[in-house]
PDB file of N, CA and C in Angstrom:
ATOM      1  N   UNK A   1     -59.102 -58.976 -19.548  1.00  0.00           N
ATOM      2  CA  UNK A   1     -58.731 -57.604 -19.274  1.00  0.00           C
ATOM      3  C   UNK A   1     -57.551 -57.604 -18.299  1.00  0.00           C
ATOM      4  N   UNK A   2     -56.208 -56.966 -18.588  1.00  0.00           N
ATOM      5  CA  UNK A   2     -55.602 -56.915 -18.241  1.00  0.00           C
ATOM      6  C   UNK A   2     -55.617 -56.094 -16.705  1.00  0.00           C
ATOM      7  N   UNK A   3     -55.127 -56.557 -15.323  1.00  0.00           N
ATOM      8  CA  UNK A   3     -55.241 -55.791 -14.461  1.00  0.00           C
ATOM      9  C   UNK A   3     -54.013 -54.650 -14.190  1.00  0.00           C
ATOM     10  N   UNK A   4     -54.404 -53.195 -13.326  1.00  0.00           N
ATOM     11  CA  UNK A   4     -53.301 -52.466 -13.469  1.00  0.00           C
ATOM     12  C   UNK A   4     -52.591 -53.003 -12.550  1.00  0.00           C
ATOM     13  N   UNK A   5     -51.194 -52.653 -11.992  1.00  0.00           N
ATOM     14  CA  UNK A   5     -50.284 -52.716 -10.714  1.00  0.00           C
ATOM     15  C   UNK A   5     -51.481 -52.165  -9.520  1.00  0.00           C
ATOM     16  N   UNK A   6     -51.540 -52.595  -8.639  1.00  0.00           N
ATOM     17  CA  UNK A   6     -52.070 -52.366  -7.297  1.00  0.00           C
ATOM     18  C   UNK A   6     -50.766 -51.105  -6.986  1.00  0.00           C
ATOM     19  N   UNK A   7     -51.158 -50.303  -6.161  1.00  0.00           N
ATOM     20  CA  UNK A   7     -50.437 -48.789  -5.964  1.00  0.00           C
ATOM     21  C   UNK A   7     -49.979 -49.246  -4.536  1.00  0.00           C
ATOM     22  N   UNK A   8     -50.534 -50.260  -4.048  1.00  0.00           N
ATOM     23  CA  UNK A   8     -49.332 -50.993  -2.778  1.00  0.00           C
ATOM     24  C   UNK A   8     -49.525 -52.371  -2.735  1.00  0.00           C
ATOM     25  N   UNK A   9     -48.184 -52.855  -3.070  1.00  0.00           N
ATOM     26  CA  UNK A   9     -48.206 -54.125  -2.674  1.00  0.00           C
ATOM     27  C   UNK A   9     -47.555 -54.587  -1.919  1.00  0.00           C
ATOM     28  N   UNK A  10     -47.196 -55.843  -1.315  1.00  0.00           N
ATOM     29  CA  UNK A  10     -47.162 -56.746  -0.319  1.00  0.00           C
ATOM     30  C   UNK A  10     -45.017 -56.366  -0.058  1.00  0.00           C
ATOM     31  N   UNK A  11     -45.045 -56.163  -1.787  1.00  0.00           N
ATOM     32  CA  UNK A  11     -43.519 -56.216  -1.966  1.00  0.00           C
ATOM     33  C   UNK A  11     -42.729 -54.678  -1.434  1.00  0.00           C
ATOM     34  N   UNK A  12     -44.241 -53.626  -0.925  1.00  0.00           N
ATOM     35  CA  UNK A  12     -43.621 -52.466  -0.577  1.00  0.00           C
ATOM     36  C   UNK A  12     -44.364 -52.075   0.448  1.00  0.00           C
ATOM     37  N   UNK A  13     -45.046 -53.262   1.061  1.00  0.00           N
ATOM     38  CA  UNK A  13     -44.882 -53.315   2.658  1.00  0.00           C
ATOM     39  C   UNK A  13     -44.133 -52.465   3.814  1.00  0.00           C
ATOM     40  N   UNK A  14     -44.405 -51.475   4.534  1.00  0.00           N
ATOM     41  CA  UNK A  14     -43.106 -50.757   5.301  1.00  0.00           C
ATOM     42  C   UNK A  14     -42.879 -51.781   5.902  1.00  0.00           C
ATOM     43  N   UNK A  15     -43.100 -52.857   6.602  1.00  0.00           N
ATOM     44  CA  UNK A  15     -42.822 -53.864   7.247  1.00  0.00           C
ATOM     45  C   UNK A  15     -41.262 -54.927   6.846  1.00  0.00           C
ATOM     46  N   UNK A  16     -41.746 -55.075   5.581  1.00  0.00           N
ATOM     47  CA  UNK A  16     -40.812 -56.061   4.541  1.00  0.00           C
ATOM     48  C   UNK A  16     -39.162 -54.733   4.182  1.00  0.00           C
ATOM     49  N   UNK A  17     -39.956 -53.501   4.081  1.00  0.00           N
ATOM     50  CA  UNK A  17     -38.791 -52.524   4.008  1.00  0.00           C
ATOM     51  C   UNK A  17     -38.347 -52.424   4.884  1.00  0.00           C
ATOM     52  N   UNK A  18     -38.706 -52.124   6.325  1.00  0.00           N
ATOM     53  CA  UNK A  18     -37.992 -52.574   7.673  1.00  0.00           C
ATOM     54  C   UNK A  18     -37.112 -53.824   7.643  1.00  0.00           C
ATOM     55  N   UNK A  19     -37.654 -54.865   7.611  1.00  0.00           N
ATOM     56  CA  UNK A  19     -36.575 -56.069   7.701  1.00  0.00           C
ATOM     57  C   UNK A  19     -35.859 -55.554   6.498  1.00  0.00           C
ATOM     58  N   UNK A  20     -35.365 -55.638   5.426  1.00  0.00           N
ATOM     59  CA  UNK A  20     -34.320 -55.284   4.171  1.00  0.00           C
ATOM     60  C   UNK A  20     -33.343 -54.004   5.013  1.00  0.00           C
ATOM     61  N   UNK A  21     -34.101 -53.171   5.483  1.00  0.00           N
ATOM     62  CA  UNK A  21     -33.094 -52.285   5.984  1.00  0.00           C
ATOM     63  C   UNK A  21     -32.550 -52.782   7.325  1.00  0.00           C
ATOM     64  N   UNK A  22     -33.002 -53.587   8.243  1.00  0.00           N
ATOM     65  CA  UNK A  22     -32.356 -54.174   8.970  1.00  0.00           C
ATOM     66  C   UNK A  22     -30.991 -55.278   8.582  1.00  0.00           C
ATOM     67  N   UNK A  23     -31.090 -56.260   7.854  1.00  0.00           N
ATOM     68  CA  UNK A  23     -30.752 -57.070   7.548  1.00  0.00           C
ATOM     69  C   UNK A  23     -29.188 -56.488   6.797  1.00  0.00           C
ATOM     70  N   UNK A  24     -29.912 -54.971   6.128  1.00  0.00           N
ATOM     71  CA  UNK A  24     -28.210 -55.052   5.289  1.00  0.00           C
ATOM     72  C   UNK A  24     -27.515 -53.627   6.614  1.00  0.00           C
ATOM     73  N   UNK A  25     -28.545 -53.534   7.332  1.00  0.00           N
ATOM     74  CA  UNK A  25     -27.373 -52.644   8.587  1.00  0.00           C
ATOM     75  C   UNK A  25     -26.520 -53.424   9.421  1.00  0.00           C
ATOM     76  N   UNK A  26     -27.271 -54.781   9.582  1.00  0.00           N
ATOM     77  CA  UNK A  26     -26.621 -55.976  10.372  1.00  0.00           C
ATOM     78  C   UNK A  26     -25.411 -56.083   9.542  1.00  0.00           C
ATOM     79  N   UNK A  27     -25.687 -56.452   8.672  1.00  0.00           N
ATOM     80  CA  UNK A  27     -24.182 -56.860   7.154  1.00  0.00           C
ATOM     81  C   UNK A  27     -23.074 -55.764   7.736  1.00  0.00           C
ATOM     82  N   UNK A  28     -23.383 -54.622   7.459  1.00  0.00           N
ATOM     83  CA  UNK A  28     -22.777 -53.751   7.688  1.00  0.00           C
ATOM     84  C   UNK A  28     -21.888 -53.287   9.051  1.00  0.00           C
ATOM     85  N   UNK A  29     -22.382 -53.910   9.991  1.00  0.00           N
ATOM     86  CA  UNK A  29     -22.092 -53.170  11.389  1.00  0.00           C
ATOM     87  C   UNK A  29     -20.938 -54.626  11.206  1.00  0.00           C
ATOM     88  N   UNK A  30     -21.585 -55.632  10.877  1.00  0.00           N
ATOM     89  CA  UNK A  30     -20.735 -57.262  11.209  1.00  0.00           C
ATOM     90  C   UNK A  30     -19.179 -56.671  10.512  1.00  0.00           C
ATOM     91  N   UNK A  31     -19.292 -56.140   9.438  1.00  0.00           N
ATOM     92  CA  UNK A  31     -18.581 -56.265   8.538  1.00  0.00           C
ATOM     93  C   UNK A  31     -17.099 -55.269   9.056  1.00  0.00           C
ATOM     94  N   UNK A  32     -17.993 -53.961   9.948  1.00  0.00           N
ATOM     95  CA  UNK A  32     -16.903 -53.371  10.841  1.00  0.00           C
ATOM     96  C   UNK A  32     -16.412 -53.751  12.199  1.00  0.00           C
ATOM     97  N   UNK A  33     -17.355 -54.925  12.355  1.00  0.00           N
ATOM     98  CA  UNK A  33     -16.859 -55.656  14.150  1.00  0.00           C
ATOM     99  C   UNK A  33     -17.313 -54.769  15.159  1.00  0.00           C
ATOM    100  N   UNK A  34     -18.144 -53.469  14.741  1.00  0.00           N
ATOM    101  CA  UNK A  34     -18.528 -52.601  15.802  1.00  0.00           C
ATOM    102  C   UNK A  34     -19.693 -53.312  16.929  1.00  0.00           C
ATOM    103  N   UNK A  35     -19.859 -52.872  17.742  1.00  0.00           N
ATOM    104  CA  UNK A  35     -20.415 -53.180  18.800  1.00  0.00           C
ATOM    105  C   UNK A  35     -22.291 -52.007  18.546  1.00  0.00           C
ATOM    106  N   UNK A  36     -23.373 -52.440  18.951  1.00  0.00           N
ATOM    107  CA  UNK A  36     -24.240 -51.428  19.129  1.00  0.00           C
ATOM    108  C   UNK A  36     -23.897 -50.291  19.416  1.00  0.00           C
ATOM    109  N   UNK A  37     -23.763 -50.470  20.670  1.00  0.00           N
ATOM    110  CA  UNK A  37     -23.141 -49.180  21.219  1.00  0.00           C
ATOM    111  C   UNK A  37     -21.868 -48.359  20.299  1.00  0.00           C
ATOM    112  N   UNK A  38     -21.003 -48.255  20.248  1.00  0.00           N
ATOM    113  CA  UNK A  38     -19.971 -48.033  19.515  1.00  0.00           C
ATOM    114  C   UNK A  38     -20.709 -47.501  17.757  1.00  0.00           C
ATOM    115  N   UNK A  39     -21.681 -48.101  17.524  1.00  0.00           N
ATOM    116  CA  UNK A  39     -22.459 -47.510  15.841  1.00  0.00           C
ATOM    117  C   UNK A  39     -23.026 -46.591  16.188  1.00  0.00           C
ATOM    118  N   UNK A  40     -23.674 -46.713  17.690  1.00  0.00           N
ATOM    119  CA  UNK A  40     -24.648 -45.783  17.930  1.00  0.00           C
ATOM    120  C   UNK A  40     -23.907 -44.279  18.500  1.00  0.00           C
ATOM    121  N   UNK A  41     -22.803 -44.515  18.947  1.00  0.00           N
ATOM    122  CA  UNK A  41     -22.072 -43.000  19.002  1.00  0.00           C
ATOM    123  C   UNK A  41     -21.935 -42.765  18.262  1.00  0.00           C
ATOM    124  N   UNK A  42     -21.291 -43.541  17.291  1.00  0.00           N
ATOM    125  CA  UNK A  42     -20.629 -42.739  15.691  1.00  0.00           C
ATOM    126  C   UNK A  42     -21.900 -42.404  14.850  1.00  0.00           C
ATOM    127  N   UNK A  43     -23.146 -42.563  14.943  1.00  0.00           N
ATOM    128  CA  UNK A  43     -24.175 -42.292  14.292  1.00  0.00           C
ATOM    129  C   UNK A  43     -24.906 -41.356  15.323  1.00  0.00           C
ATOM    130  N   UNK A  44     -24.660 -40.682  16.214  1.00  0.00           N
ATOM    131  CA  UNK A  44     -25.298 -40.189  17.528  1.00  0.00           C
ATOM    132  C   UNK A  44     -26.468 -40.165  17.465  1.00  0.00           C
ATOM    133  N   UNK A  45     -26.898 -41.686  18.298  1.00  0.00           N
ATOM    134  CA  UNK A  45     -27.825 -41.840  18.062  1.00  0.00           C
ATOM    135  C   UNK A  45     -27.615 -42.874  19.550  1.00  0.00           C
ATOM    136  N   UNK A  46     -28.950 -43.563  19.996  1.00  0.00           N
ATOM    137  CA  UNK A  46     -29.263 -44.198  21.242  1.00  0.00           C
ATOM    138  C   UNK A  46     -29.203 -45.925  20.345  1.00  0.00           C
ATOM    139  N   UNK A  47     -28.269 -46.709  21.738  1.00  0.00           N
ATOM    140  CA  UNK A  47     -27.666 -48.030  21.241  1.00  0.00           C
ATOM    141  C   UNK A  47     -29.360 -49.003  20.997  1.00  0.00           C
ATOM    142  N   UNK A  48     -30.293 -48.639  21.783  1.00  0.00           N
ATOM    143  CA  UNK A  48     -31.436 -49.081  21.658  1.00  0.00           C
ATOM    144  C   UNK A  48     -32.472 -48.647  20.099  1.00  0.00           C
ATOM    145  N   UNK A  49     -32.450 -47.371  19.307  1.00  0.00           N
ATOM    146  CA  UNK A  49     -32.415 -47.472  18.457  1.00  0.00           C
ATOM    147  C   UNK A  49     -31.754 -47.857  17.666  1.00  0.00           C
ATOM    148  N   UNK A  50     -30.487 -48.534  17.571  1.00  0.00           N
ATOM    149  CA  UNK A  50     -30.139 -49.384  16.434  1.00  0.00           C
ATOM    150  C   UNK A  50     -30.600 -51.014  16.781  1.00  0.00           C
ATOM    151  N   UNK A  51     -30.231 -51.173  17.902  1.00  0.00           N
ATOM    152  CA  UNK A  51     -31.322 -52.486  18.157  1.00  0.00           C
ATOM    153  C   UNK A  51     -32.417 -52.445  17.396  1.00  0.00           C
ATOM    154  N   UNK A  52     -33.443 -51.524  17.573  1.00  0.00           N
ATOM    155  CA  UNK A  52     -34.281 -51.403  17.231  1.00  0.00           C
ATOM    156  C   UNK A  52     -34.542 -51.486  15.392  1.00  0.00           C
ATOM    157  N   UNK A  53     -33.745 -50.933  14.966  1.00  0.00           N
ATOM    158  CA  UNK A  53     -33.378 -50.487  13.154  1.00  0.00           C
ATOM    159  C   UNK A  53     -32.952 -52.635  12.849  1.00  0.00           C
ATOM    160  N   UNK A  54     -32.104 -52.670  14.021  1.00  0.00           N
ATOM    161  CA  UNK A  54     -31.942 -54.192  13.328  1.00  0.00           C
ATOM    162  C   UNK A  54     -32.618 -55.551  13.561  1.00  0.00           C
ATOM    163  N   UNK A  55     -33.523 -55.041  14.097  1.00  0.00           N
ATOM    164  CA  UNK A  55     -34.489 -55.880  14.684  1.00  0.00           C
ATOM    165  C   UNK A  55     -35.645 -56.041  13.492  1.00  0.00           C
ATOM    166  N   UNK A  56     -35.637 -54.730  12.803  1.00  0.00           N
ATOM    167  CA  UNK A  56     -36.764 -54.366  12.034  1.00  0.00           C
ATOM    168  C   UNK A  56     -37.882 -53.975  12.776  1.00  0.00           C
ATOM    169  N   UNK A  57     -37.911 -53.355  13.564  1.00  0.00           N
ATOM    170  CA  UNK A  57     -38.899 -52.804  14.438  1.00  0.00           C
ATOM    171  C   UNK A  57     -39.111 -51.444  14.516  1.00  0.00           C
ATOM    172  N   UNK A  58     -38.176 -50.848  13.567  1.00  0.00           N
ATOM    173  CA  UNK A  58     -38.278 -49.194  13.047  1.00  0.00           C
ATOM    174  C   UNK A  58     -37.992 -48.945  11.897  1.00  0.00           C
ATOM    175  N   UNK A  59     -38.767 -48.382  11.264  1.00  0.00           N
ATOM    176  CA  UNK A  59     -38.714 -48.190   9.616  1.00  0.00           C
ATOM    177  C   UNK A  59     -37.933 -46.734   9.887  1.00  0.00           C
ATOM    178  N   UNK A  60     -36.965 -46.495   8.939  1.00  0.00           N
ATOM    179  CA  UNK A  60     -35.952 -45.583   8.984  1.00  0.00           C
ATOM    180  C   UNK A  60     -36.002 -44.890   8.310  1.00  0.00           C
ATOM    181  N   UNK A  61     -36.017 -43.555   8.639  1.00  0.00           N
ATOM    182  CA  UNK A  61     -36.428 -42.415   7.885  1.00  0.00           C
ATOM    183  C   UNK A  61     -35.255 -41.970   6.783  1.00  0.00           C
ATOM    184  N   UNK A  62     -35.063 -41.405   5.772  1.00  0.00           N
ATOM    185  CA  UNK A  62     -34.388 -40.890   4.730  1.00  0.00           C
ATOM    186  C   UNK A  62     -33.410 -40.279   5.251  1.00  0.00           C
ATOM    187  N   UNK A  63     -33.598 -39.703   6.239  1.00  0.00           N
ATOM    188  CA  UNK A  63     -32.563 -39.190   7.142  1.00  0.00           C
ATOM    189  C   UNK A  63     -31.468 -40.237   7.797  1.00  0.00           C
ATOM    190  N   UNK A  64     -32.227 -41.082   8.146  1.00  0.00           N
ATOM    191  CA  UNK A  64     -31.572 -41.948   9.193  1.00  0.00           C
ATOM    192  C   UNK A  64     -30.712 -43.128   7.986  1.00  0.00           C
ATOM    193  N   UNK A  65     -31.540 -43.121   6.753  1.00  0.00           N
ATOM    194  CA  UNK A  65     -30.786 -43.723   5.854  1.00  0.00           C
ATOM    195  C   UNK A  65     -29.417 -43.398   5.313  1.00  0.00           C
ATOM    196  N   UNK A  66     -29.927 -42.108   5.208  1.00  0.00           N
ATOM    197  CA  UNK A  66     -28.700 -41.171   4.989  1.00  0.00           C
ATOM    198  C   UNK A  66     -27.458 -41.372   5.551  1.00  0.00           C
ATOM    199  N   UNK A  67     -27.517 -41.051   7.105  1.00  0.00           N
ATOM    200  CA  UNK A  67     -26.937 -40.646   8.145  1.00  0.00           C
ATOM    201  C   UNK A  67     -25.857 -42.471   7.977  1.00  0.00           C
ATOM    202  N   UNK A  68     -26.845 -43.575   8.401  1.00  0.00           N
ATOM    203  CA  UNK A  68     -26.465 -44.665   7.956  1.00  0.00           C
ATOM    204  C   UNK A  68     -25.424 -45.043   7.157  1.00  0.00           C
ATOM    205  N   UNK A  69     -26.086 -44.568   5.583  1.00  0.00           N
ATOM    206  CA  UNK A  69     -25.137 -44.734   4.475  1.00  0.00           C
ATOM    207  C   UNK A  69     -23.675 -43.909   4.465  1.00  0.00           C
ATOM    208  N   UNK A  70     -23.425 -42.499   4.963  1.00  0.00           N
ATOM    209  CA  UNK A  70     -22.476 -41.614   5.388  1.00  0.00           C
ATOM    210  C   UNK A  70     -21.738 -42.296   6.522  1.00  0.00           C
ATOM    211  N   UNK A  71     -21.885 -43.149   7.296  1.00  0.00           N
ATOM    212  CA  UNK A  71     -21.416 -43.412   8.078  1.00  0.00           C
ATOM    213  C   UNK A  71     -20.313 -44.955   7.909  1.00  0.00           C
ATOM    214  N   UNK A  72     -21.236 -45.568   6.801  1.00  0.00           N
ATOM    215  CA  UNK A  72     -20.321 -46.614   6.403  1.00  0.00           C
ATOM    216  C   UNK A  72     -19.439 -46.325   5.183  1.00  0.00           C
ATOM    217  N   UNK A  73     -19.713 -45.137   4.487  1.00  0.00           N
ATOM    218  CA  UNK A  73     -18.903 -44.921   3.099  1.00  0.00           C
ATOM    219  C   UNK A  73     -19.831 -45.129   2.111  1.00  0.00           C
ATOM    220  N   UNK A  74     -20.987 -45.691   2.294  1.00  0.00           N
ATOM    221  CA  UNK A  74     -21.781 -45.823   0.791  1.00  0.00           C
ATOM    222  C   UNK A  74     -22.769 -44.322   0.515  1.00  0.00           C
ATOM    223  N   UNK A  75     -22.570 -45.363  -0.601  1.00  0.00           N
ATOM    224  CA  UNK A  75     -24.006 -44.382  -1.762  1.00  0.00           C
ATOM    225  C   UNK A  75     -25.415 -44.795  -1.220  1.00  0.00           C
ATOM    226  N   UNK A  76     -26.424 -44.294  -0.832  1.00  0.00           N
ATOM    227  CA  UNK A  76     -27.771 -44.602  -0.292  1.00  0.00           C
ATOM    228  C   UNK A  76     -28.406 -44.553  -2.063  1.00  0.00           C
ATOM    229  N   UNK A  77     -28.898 -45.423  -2.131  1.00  0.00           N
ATOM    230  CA  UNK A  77     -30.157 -45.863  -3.609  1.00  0.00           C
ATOM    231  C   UNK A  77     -31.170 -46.056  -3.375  1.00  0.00           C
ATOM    232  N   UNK A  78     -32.075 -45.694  -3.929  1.00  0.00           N
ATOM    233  CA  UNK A  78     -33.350 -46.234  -4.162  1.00  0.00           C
ATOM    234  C   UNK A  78     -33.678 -46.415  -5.209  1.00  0.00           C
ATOM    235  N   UNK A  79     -33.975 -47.577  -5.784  1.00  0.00           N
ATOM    236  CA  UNK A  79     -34.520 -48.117  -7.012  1.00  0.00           C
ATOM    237  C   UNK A  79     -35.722 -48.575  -7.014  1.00  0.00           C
ATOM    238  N   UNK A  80     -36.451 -47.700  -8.278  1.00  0.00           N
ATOM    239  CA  UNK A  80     -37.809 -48.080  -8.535  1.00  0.00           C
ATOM    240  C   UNK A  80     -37.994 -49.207  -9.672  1.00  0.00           C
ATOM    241  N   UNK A  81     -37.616 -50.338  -9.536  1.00  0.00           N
ATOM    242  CA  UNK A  81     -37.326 -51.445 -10.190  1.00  0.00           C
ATOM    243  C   UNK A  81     -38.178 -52.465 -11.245  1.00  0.00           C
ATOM    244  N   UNK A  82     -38.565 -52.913 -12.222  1.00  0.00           N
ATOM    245  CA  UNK A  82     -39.484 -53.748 -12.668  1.00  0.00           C
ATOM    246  C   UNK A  82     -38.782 -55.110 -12.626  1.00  0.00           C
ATOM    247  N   UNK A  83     -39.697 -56.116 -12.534  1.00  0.00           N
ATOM    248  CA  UNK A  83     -39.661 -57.249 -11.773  1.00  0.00           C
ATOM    249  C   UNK A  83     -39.274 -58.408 -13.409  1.00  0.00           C
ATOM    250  N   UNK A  84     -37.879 -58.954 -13.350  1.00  0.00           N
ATOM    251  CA  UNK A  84     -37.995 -59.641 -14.331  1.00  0.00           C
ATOM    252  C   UNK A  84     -37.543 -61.121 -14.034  1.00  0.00           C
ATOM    253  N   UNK A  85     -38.156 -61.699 -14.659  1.00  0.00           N
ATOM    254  CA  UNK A  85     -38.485 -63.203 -14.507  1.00  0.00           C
ATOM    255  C   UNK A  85     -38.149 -64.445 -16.032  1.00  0.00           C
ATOM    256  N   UNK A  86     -37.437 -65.418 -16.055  1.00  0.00           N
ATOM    257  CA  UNK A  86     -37.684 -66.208 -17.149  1.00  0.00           C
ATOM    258  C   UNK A  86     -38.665 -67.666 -16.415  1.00  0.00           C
ATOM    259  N   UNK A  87     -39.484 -67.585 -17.665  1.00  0.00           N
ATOM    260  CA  UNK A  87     -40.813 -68.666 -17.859  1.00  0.00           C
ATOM    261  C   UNK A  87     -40.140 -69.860 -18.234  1.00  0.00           C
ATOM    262  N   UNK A  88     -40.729 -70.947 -17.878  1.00  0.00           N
ATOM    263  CA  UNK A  88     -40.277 -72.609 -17.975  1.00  0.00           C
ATOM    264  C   UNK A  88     -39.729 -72.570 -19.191  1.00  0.00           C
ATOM    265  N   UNK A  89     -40.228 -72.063 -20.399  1.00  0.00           N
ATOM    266  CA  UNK A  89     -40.148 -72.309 -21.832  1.00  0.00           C
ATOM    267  C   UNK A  89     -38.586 -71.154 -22.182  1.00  0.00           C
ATOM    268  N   UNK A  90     -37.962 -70.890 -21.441  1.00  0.00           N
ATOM    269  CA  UNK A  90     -37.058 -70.339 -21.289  1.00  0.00           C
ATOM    270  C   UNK A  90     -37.162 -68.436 -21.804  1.00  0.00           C
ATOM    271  N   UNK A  91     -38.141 -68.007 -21.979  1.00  0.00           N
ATOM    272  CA  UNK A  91     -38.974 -66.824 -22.395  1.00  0.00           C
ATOM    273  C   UNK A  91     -38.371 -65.635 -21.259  1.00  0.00           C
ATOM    274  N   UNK A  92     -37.837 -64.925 -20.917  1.00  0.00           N
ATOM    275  CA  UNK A  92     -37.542 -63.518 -20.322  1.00  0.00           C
ATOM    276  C   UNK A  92     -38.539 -62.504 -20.311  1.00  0.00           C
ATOM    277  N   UNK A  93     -38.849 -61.798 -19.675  1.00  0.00           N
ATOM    278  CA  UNK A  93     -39.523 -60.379 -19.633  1.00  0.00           C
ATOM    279  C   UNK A  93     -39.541 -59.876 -18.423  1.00  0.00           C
ATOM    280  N   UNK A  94     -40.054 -58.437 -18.036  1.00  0.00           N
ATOM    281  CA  UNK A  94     -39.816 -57.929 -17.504  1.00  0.00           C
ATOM    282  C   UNK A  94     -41.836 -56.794 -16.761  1.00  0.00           C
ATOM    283  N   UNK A  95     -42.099 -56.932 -16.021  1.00  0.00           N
ATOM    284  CA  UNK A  95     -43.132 -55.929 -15.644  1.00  0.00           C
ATOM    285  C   UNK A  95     -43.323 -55.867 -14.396  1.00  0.00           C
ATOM    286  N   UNK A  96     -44.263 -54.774 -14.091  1.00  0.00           N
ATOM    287  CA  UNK A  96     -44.097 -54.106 -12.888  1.00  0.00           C
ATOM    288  C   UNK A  96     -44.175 -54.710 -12.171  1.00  0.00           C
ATOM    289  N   UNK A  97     -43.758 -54.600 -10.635  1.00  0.00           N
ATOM    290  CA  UNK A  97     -43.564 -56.062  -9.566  1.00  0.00           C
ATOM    291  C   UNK A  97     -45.100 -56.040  -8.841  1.00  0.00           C
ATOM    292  N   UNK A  98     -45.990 -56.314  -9.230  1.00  0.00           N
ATOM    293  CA  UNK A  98     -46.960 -56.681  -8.626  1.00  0.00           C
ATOM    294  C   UNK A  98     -47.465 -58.141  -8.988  1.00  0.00           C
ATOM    295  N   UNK A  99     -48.077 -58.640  -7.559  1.00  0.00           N
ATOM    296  CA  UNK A  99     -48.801 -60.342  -7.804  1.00  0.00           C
ATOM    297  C   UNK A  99     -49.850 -59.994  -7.931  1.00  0.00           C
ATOM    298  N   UNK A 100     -50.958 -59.135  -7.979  1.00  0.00           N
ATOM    299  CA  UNK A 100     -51.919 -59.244  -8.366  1.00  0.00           C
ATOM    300  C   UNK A 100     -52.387 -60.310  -9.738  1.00  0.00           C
ATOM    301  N   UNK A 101     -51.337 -59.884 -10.404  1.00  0.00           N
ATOM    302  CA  UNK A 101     -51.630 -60.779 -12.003  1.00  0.00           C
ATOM    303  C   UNK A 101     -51.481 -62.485 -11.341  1.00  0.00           C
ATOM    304  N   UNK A 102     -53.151 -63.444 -11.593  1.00  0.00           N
ATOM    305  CA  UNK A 102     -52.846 -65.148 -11.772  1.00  0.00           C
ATOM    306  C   UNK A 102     -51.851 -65.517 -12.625  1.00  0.00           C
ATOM    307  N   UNK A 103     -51.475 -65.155 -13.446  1.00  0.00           N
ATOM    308  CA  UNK A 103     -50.895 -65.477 -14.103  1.00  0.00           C
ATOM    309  C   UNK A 103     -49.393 -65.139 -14.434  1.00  0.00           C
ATOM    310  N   UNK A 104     -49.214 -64.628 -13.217  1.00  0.00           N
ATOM    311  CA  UNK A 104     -47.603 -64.063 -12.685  1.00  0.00           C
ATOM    312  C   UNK A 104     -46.977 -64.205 -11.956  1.00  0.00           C
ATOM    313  N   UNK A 105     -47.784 -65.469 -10.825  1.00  0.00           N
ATOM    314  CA  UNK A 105     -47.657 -66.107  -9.562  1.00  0.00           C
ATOM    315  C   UNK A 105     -46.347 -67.289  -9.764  1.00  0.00           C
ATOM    316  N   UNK A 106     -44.979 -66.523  -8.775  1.00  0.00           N
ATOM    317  CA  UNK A 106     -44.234 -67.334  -9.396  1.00  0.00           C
ATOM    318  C   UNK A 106     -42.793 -66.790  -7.970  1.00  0.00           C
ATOM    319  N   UNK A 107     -41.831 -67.753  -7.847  1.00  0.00           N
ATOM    320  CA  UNK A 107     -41.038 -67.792  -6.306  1.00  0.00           C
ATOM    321  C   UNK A 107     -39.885 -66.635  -6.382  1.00  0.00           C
ATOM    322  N   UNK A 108     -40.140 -65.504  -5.712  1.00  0.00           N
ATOM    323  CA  UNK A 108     -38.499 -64.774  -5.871  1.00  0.00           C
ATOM    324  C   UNK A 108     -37.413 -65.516  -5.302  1.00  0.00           C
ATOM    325  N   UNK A 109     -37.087 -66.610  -4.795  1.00  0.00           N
ATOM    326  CA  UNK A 109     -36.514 -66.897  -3.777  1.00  0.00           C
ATOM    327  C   UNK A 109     -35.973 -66.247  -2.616  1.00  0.00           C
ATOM    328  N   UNK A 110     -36.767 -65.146  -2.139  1.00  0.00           N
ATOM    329  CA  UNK A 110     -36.728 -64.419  -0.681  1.00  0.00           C
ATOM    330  C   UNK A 110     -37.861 -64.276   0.281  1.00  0.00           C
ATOM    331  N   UNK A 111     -38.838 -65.177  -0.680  1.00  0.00           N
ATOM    332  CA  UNK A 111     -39.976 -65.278   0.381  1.00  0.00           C
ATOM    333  C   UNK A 111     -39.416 -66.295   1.467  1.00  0.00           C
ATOM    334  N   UNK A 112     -40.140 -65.898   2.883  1.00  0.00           N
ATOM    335  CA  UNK A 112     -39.927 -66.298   4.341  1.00  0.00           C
ATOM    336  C   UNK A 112     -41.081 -68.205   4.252  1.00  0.00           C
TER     337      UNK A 112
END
């Protein structure tokens, strides 16, 4: 019997979404040479909350994503994505990103 997707998994963690949104604000700030301070005026906002955003120690609200994405020039996305993978036997497919399934246990290469 096939199992369904688990309605939270590990891969939508607010935790794991914290670090991802840290990691590409870091990209981002590097990429303008700005200083904390200096992002955090132009985003008016306190230099300790962006510490904080890049630390991954604050999950960032839609707003703050927003505000974020407007501030560097991008498009803010969210993609609700299915998880695709090719099998040893060189086979492709594609289903919903959950590990629950034994038989789906297999390396994204971004695990820590």
């Amino acid at each position: 019997m096939k199992q369904r997707p688990a309605p939270w998994s590990a891969s939508n963690d607010s935790t794991a979404i914290a670090a991802q949104c840290a990691r590409r604000l870091l990209e981002l700030r590097a990429d303008t040479g700005e200083t904390q301070k200096q992002l955090a005026n132009r985003l008016r906002m306190t230099e300790s909350m962006i510490s904080r955003l890049e630390r991954g120690d604050h999950i960032p609200s839609l707003r703050t994503l927003c505000r974020i994405a407007d501030a560097f020039g991008r498009r803010l996305e969210i993609v609700f994505h299915e998880h695709e993978h090719e099998h040893a036997d060189g086979t492709r497919h594609s289903h919903p990103h959950s590990h629950d399934d034994p038989d789906h246990q297999h390396d994204h290469g971004d695990e820590r």
